[in-house]
Protein backbone atom coordinates (compact mmCIF):
# COMPACT_ATOMS: atom_id res chain seq x y z
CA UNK A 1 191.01 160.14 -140.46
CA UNK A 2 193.12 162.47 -142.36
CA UNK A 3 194.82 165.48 -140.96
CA UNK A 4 193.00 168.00 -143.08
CA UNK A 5 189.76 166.03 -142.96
CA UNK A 6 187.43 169.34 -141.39
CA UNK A 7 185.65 169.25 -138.25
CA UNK A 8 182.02 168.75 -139.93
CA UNK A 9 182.11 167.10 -143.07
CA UNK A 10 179.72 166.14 -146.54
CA UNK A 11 180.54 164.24 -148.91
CA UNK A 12 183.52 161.24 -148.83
CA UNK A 13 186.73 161.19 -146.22
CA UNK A 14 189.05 158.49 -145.79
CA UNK A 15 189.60 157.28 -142.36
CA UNK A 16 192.57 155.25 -141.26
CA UNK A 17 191.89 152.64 -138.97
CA UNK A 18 193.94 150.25 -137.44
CA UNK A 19 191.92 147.62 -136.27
CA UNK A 20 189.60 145.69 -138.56
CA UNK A 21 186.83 143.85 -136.46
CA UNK A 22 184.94 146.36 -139.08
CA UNK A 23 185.21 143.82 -141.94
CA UNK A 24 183.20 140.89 -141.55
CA UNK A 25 180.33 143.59 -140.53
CA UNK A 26 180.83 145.81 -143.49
CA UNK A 27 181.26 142.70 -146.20
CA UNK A 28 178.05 141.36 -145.19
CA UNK A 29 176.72 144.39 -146.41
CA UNK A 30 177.22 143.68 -149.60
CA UNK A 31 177.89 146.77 -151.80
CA UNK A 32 174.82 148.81 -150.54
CA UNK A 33 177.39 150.26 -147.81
CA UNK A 34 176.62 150.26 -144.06
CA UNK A 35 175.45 152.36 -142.31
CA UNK A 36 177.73 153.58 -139.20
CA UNK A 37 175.75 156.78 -138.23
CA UNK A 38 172.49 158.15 -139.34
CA UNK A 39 173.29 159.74 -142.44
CA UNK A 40 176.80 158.46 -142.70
CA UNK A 41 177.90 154.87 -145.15
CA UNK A 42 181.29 153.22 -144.94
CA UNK A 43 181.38 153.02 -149.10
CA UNK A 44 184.75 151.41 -148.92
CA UNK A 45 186.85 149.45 -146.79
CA UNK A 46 190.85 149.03 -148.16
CA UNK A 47 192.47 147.06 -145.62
CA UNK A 48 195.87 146.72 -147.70
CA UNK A 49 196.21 150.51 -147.24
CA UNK A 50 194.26 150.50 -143.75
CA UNK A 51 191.55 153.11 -145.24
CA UNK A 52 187.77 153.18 -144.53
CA UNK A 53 186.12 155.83 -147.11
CA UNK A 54 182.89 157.70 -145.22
CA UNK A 55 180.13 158.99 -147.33
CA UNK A 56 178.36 161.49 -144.98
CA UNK A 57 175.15 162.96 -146.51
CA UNK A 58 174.45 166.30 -144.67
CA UNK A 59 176.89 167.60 -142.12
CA UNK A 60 178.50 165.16 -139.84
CA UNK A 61 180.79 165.98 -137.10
CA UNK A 62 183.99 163.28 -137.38
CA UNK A 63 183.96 162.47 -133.85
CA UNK A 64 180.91 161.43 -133.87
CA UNK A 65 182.00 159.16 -136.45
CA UNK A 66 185.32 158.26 -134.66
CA UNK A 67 182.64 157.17 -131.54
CA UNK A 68 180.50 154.69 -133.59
CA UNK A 69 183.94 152.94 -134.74
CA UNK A 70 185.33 153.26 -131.39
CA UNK A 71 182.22 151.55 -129.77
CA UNK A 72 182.72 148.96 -132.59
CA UNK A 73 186.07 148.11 -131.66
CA UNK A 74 188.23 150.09 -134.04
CA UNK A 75 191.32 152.52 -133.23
CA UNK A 76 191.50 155.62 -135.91
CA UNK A 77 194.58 156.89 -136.67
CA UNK A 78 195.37 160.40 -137.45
């Protein structure tokens, strides 16, 4: 994630990742996003630049989100 991403988030934040077992999951997709926590789409995976843009709808806590791509195999970066 970024370094001035806040705590609790709405809205879109970039994540940087460094692992991308994310991408076969979030192609298959297809452009309706995925959804990683309730509330929460990955809206954009870049894995040139090694980015993963969040769409959170109501408040969301960014650990929780760095958990659910933990769990699915991914390292975050800060």
């Amino acid at each position: 994630m970024m370094r001035d991403t806040p705590r609790a988030f709405v809205g879109t934040v970039a994540f940087h990742i460094e692992r991308w077992t994310l991408v076969d999951v979030i192609e298959s997709a297809g452009s309706g996003g995925w959804e990683l926590v309730p509330g929460v789409q990955v809206v954009e995976l870049d894995v040139s630049a090694g980015t993963l843009m969040i769409t959170a709808e109501r408040p969301t806590d960014r650990g929780d989100v760095v958990a659910a791509l933990c769990r699915l195999g991914c390292t975050v970066r800060d």
